[in-house]
C-alpha atoms as a PDB file:
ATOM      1  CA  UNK A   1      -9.754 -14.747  20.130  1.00  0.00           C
ATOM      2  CA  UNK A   2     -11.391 -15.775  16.456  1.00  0.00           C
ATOM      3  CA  UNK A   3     -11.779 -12.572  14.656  1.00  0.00           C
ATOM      4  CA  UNK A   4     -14.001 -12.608  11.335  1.00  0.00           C
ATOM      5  CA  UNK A   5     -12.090  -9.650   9.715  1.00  0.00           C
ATOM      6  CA  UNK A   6     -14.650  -8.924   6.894  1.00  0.00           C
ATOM      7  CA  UNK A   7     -17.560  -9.035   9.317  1.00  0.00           C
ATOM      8  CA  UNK A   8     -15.987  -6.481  12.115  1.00  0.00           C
ATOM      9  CA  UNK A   9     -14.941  -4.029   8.928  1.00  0.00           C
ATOM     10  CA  UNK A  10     -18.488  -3.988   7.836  1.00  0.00           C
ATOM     11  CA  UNK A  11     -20.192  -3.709  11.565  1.00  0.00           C
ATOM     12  CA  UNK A  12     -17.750  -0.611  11.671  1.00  0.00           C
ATOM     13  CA  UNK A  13     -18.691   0.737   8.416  1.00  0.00           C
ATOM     14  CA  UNK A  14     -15.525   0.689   7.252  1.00  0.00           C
ATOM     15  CA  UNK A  15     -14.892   1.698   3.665  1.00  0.00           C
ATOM     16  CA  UNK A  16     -11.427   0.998   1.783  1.00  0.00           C
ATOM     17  CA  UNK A  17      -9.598   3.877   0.656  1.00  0.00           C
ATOM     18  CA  UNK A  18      -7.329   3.805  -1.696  1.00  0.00           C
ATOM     19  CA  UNK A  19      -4.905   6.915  -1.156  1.00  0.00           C
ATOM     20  CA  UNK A  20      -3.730   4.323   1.761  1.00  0.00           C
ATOM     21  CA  UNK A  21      -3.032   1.279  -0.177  1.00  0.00           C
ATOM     22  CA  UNK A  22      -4.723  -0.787   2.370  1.00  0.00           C
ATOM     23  CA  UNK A  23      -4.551  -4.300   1.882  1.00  0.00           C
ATOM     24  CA  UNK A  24      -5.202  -6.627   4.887  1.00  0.00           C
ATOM     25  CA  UNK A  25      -3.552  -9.400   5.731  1.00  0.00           C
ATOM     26  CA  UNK A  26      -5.775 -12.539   6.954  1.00  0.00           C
ATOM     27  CA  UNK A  27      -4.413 -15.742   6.376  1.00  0.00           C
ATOM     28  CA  UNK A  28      -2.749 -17.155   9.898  1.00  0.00           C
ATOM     29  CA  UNK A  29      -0.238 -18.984   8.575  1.00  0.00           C
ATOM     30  CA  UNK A  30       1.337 -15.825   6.132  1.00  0.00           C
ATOM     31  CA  UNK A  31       1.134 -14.139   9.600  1.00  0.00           C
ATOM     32  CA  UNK A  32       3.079 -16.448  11.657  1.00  0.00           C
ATOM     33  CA  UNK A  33       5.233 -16.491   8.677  1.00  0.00           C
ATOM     34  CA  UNK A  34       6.468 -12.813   8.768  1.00  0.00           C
ATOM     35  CA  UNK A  35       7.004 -13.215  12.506  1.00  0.00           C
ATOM     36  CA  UNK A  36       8.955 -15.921  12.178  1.00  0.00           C
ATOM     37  CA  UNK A  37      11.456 -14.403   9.518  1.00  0.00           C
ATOM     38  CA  UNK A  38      11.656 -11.182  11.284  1.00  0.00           C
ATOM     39  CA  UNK A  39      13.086 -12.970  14.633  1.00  0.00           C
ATOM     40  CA  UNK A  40      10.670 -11.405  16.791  1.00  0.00           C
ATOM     41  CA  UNK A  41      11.608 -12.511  20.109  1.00  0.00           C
ATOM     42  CA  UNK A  42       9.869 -11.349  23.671  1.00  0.00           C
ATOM     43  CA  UNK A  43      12.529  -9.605  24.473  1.00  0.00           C
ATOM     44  CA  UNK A  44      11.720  -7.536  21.512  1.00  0.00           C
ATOM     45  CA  UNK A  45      10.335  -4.017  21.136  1.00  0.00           C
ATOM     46  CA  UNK A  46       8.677  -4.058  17.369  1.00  0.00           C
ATOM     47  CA  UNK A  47       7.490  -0.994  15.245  1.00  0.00           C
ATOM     48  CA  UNK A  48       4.563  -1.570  12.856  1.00  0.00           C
ATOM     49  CA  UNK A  49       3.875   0.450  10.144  1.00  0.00           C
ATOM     50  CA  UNK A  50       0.574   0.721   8.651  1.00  0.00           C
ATOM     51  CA  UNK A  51      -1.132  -1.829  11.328  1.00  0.00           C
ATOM     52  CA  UNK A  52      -4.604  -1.768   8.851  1.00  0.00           C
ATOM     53  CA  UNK A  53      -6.905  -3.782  10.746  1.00  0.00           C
ATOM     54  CA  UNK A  54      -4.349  -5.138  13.882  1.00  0.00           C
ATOM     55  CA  UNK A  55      -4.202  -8.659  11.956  1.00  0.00           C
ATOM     56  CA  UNK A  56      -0.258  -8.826  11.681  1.00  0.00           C
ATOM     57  CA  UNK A  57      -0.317  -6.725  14.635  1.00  0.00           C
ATOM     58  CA  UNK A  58      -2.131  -9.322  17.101  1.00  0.00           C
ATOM     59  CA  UNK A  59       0.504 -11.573  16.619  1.00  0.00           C
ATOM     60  CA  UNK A  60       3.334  -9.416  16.751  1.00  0.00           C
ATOM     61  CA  UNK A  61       1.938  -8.862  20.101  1.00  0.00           C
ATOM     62  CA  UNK A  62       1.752 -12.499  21.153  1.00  0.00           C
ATOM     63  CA  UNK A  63       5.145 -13.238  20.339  1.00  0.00           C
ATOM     64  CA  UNK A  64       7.270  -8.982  21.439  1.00  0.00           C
ATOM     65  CA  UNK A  65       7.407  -7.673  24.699  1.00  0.00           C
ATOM     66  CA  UNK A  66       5.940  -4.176  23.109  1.00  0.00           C
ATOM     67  CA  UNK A  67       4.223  -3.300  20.004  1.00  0.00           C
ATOM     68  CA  UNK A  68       3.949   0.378  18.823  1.00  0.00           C
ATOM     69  CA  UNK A  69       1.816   0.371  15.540  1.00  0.00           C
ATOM     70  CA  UNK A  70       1.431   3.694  13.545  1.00  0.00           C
ATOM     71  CA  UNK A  71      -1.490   3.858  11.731  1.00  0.00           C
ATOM     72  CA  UNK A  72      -2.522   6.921   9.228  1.00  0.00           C
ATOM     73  CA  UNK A  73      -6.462   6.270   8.934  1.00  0.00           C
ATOM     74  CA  UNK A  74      -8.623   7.514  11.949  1.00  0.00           C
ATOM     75  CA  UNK A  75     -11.409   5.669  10.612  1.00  0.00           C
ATOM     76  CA  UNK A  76      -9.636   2.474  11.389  1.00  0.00           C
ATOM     77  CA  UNK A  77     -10.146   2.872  15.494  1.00  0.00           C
ATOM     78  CA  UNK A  78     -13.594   1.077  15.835  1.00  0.00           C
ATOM     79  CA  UNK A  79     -11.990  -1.635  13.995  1.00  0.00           C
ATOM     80  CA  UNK A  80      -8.714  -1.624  15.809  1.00  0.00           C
ATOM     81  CA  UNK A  81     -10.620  -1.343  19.548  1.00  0.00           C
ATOM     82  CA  UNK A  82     -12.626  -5.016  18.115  1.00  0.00           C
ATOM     83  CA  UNK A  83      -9.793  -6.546  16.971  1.00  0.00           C
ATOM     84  CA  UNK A  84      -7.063  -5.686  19.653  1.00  0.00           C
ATOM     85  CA  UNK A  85     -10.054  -6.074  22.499  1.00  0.00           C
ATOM     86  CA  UNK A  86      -7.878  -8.406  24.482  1.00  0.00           C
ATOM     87  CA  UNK A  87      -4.330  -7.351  23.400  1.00  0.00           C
ATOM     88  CA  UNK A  88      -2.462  -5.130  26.603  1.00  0.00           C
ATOM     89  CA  UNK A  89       1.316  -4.676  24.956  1.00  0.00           C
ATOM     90  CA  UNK A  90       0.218  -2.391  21.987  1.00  0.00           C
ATOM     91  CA  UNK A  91       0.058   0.728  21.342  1.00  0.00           C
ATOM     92  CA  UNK A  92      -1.722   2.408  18.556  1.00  0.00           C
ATOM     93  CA  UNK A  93      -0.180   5.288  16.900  1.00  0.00           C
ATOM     94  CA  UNK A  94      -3.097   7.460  14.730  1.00  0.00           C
ATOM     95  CA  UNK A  95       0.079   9.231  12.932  1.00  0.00           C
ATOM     96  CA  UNK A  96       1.455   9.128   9.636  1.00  0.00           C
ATOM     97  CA  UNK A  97       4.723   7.973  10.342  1.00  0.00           C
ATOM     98  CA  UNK A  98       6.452   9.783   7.779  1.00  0.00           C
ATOM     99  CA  UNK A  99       5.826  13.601   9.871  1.00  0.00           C
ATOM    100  CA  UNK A 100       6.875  11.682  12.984  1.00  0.00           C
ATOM    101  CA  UNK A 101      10.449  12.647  14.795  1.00  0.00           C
ATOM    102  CA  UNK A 102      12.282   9.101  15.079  1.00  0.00           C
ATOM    103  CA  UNK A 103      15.205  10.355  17.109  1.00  0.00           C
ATOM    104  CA  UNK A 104      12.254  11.307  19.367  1.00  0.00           C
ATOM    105  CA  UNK A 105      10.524   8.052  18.970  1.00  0.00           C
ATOM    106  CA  UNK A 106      13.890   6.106  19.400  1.00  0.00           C
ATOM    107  CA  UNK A 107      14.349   7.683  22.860  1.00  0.00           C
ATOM    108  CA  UNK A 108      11.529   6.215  24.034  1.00  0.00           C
ATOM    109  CA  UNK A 109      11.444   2.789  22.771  1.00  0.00           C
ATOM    110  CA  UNK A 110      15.173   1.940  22.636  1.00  0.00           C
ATOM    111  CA  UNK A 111      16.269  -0.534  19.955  1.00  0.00           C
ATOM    112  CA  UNK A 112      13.191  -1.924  18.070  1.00  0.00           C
ATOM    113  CA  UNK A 113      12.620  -4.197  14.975  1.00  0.00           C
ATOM    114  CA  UNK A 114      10.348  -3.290  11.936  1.00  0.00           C
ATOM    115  CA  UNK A 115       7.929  -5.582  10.614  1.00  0.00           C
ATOM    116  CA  UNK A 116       5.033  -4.137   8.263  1.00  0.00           C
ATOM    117  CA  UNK A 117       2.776  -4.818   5.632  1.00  0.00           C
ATOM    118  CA  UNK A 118       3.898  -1.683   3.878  1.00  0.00           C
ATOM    119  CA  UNK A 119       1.826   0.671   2.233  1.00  0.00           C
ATOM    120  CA  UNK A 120       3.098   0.778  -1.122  1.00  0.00           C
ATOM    121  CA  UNK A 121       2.944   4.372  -1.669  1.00  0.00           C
ATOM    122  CA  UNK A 122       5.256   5.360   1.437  1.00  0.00           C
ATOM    123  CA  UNK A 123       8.014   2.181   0.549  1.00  0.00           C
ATOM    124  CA  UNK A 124      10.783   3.614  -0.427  1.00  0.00           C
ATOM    125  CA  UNK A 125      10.527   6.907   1.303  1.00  0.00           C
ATOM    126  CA  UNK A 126       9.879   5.071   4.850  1.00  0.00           C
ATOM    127  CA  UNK A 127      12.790   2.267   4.426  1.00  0.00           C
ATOM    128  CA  UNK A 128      15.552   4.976   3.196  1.00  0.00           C
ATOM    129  CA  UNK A 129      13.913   7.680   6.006  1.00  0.00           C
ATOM    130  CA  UNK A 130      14.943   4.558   8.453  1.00  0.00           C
ATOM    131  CA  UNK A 131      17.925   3.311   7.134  1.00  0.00           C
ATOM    132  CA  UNK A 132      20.038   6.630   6.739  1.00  0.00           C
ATOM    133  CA  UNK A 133      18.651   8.115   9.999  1.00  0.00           C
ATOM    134  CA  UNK A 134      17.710   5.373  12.926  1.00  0.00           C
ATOM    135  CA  UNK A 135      19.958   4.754  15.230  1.00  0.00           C
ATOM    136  CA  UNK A 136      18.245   1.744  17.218  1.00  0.00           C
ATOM    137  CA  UNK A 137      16.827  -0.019  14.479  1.00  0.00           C
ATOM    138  CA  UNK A 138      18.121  -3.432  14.170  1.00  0.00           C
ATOM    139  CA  UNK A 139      16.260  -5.163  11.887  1.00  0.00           C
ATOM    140  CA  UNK A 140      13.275  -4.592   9.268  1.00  0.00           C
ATOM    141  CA  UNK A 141      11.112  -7.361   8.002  1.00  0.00           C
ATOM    142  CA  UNK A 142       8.821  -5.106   5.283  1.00  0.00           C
ATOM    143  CA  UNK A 143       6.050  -6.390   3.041  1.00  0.00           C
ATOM    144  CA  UNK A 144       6.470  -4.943  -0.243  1.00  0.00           C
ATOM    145  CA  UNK A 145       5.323  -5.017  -3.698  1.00  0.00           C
ATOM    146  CA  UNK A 146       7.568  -7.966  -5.709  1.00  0.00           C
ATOM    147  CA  UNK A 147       8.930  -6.011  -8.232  1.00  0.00           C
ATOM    148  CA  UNK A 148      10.370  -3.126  -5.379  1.00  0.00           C
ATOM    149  CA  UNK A 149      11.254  -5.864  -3.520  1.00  0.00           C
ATOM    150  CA  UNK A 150      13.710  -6.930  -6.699  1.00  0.00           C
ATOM    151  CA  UNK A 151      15.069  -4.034  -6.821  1.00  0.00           C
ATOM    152  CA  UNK A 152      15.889  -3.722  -2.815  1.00  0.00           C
ATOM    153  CA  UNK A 153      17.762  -7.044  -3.161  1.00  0.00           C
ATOM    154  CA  UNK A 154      19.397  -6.682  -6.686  1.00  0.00           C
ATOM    155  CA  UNK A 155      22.929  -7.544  -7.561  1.00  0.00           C
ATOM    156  CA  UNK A 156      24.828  -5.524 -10.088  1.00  0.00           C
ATOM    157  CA  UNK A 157      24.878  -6.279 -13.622  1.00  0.00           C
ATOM    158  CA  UNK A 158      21.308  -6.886 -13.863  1.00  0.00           C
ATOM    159  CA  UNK A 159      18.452  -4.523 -14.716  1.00  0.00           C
ATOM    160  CA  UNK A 160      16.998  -4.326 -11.509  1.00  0.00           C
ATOM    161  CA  UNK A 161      20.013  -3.405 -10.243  1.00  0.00           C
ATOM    162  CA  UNK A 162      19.914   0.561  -9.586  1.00  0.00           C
ATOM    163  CA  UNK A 163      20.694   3.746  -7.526  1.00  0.00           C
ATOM    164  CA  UNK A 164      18.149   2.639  -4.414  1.00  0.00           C
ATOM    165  CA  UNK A 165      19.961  -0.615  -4.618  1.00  0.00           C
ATOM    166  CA  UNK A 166      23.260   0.798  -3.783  1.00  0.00           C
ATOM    167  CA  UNK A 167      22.292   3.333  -1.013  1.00  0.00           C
ATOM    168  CA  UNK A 168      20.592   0.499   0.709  1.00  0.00           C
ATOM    169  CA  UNK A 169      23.886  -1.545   0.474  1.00  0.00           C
ATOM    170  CA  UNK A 170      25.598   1.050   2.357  1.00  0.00           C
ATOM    171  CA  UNK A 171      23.810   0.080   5.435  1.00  0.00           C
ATOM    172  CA  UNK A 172      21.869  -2.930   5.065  1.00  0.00           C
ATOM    173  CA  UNK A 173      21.976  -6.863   4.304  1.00  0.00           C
ATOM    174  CA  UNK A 174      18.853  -7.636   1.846  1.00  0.00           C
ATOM    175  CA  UNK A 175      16.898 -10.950   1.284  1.00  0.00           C
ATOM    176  CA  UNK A 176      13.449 -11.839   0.174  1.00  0.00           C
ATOM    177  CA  UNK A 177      12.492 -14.042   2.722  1.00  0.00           C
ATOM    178  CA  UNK A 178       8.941 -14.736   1.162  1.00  0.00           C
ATOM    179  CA  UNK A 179       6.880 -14.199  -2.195  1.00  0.00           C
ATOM    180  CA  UNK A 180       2.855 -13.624  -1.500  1.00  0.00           C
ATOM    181  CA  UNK A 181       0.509 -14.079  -4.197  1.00  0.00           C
ATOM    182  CA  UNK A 182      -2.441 -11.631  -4.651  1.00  0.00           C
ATOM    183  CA  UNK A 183      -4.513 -14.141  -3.099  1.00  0.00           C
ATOM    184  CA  UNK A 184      -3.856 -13.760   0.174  1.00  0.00           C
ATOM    185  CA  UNK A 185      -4.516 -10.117   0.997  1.00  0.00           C
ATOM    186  CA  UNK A 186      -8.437  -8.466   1.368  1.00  0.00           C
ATOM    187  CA  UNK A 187      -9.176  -6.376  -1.112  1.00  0.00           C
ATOM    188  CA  UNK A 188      -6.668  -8.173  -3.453  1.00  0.00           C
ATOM    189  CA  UNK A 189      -4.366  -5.653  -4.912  1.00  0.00           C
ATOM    190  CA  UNK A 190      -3.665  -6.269  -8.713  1.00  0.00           C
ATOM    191  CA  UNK A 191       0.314  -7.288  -7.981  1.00  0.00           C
ATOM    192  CA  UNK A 192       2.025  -9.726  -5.923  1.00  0.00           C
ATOM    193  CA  UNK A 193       4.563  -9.478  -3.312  1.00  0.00           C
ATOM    194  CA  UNK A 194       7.257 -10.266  -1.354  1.00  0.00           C
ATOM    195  CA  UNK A 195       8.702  -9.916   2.240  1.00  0.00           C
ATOM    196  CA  UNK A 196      12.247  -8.361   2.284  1.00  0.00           C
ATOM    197  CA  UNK A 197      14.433  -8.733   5.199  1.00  0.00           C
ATOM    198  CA  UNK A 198      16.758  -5.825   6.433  1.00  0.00           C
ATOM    199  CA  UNK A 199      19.578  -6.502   8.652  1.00  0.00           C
ATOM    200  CA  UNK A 200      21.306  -3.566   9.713  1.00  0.00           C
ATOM    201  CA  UNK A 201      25.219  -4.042  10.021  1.00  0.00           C
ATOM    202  CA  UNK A 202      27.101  -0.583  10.418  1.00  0.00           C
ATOM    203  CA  UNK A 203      30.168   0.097   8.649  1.00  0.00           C
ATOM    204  CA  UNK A 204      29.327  -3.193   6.722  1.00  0.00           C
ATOM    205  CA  UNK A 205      30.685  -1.071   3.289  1.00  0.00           C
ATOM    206  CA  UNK A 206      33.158   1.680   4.215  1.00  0.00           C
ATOM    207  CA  UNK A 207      33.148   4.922   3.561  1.00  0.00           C
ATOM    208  CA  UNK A 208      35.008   8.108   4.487  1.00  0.00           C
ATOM    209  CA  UNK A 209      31.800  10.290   3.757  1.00  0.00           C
ATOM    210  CA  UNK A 210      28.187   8.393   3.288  1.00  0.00           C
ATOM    211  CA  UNK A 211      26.861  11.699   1.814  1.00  0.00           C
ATOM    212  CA  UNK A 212      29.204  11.645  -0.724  1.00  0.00           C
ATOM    213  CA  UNK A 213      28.942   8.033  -1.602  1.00  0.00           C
ATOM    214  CA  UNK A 214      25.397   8.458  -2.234  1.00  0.00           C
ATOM    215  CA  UNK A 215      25.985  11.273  -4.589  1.00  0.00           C
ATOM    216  CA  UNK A 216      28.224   9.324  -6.304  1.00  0.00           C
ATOM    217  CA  UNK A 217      26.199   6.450  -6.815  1.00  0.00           C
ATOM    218  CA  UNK A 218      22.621   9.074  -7.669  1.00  0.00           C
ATOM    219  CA  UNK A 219      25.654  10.794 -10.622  1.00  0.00           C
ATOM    220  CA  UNK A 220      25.982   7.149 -11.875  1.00  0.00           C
ATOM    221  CA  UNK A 221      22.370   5.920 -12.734  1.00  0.00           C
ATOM    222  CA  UNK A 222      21.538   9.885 -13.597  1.00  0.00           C
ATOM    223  CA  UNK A 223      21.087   8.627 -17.070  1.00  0.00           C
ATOM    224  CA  UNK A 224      21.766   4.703 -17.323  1.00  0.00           C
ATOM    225  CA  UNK A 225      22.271   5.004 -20.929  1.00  0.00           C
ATOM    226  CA  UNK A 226      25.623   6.958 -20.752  1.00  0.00           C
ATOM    227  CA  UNK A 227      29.007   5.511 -19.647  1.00  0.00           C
ATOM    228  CA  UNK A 228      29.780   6.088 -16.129  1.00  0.00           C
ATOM    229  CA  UNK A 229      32.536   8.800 -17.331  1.00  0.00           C
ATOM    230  CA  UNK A 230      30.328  10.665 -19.215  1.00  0.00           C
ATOM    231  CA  UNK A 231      27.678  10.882 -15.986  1.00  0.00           C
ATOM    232  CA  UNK A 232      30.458  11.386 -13.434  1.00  0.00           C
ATOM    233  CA  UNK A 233      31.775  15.043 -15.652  1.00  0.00           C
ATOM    234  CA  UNK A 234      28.165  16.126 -15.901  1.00  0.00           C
ATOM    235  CA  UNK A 235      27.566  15.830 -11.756  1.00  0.00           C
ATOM    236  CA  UNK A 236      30.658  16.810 -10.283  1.00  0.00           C
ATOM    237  CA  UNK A 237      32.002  18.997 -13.582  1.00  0.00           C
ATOM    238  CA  UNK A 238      35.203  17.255 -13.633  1.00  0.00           C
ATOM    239  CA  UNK A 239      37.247  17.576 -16.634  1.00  0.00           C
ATOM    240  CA  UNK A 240      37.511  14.203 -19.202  1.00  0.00           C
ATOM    241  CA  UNK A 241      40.888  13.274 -17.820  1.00  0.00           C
ATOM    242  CA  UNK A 242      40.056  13.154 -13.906  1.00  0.00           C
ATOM    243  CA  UNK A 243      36.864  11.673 -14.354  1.00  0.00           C
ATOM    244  CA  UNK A 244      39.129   9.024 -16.401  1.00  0.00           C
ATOM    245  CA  UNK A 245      41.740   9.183 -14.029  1.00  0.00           C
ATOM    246  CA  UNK A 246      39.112   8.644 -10.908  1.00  0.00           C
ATOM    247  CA  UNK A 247      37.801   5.286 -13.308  1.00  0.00           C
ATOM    248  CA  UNK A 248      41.827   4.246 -13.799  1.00  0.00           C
ATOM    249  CA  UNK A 249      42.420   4.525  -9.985  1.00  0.00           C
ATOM    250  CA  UNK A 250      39.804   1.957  -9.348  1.00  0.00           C
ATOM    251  CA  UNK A 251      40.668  -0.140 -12.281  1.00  0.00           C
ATOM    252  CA  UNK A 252      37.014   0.733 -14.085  1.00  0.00           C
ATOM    253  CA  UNK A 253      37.246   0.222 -17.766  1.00  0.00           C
ATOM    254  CA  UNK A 254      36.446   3.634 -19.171  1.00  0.00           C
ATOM    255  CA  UNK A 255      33.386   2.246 -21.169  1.00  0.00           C
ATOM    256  CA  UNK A 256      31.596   0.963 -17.586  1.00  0.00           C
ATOM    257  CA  UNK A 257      28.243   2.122 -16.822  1.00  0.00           C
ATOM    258  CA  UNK A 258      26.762   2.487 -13.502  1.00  0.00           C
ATOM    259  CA  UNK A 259      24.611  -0.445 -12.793  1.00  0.00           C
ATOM    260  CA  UNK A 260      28.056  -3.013 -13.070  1.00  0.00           C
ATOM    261  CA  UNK A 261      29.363  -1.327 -10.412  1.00  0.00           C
ATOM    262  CA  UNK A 262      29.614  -3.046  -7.158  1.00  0.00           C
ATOM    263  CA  UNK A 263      28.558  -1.059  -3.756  1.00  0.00           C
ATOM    264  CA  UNK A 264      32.098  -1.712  -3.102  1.00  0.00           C
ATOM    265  CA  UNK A 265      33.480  -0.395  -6.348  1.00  0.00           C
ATOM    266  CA  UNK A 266      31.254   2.570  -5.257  1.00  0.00           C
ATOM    267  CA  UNK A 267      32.702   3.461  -2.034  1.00  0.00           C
ATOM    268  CA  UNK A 268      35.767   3.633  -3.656  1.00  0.00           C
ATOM    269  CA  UNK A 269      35.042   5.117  -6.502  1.00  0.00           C
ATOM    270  CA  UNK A 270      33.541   8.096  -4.483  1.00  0.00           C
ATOM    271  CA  UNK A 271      36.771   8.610  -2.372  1.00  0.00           C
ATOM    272  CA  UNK A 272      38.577   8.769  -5.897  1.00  0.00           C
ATOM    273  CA  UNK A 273      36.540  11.702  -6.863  1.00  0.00           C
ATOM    274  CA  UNK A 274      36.388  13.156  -3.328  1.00  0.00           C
ATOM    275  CA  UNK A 275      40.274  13.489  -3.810  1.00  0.00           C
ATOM    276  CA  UNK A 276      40.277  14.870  -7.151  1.00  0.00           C
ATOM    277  CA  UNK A 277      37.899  17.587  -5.980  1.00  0.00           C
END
């Protein structure tokens, strides 16, 4: 079914809001892109995120067995009841996925691939929230804005390279699959982005104690400016000589900083100072 997207918004009177971040997606072939690079298969169950208008959502739908879209803006139904009209595998979600219970949610869908066009106020929030807690996710294909999208797939040693990066590592593969221009979303935002890929591989970096890895890594980049000894005596109050002997054990120069530290070098790192303490 052809859909005109801006004529069905304004036969439903439906006015932008920017609290949401909403930013539709219309172009068919950036659509069939993001489907494509998430692997949606119709075997698939798929979790959307912010469906907006049902564009990405329509052909999610066409290509997953099941498509459970969460959606925050009530206003958004007479729009979503035009342009889903013919669609029978979704269902639409009027929640703000954030307050929802995913080990709940999990139980009822099983495993399940995310695929979005994120809102870019709930990004980082919603990605760790799913990361650190799911445990049926297998995949999440997320638009993003560019620059958060560098970050989420930074290497160390560079400066977009930082805490998020590292926690992310713990549990998940990264890649920008795609870069969007502006031009291509309705209203057009005043950035670009990017599509990042998440593949979940468990115990892909390991650790004795995740928790304390993460600490570990949030002590490092607490102030980027300082050596990585100085940061790791001001979290965990350890004297000069075992934060230098934690650095020694892991063969860290004692001038490092943070952000040249490998997620590796982390995990280890953290087990160093988990003995000390």
């Amino acid at each position: 079914m052809e859909i005109n997207l801006k004529s069905v918004l304004a036969e439903c009177g439906f006015g932008f809001k920017k609290k949401f971040g909403q930013n539709f997606i219309t172009d068919k072939n950036l659509l069939s892109s993001i489907v494509s690079l998430a692997g949606v298969e119709s075997c698939d169950t798929v979790l959307e995120i912010g469906c907006g208008a049902g564009t990405l959502t329509r052909v999610l739908a066409d290509k997953a067995e099941k498509v459970v879209a969460f959606e925050v803006d009530t206003d958004l139904k007479p729009v979503l009841e035009r342009t889903l009209s013919d669609v029978k595998n979704v269902e639409i979600v009027f929640r703000d996925f954030l307050k929802a219970d995913l080990k709940e949610l999990e139980r009822a869908t099983g495993e399940y691939k995310v695929v979005a066009n994120l809102p870019y106020y709930v990004t980082t929030p919603l990605i760790t929230g799913i990361l650190e807690n799911s445990e049926k996710c297998k995949s999440l294909t997320v638009m993003v804005q560019e620059e958060v999208a560098e970050r989420f797939c930074a290497r160390e040693n560079t400066p977009e390279y930082g805490a998020i990066t590292a926690v992310i590592a713990l549990r998940a593969k990264t890649e920008i699959v795609k870069r969007v221009p502006r031009t291509l979303f309705y209203p057009r935002p005043n950035v670009d982005s990017a599509v990042v890929k998440f593949t979940i591989e468990d115990g892909r970096i390991t650790v004795k104690d995740p928790e304390f890895y993460k600490k570990t890594v949030h002590a490092a980049f607490a102030a980027r400016r300082k050596t990585l000894e100085n940061n790791l005596v001001n979290a965990f109050k350890l004297t000069r000589e075992q934060a230098k002997q934690a650095l020694s054990e892991c063969r860290i120069p004692l001038n490092t900083r943070g952000e040249t530290l490998s997620p590796e070098s982390f995990a280890r790192l953290s087990e160093e100072i988990a003995k000390i303490l």
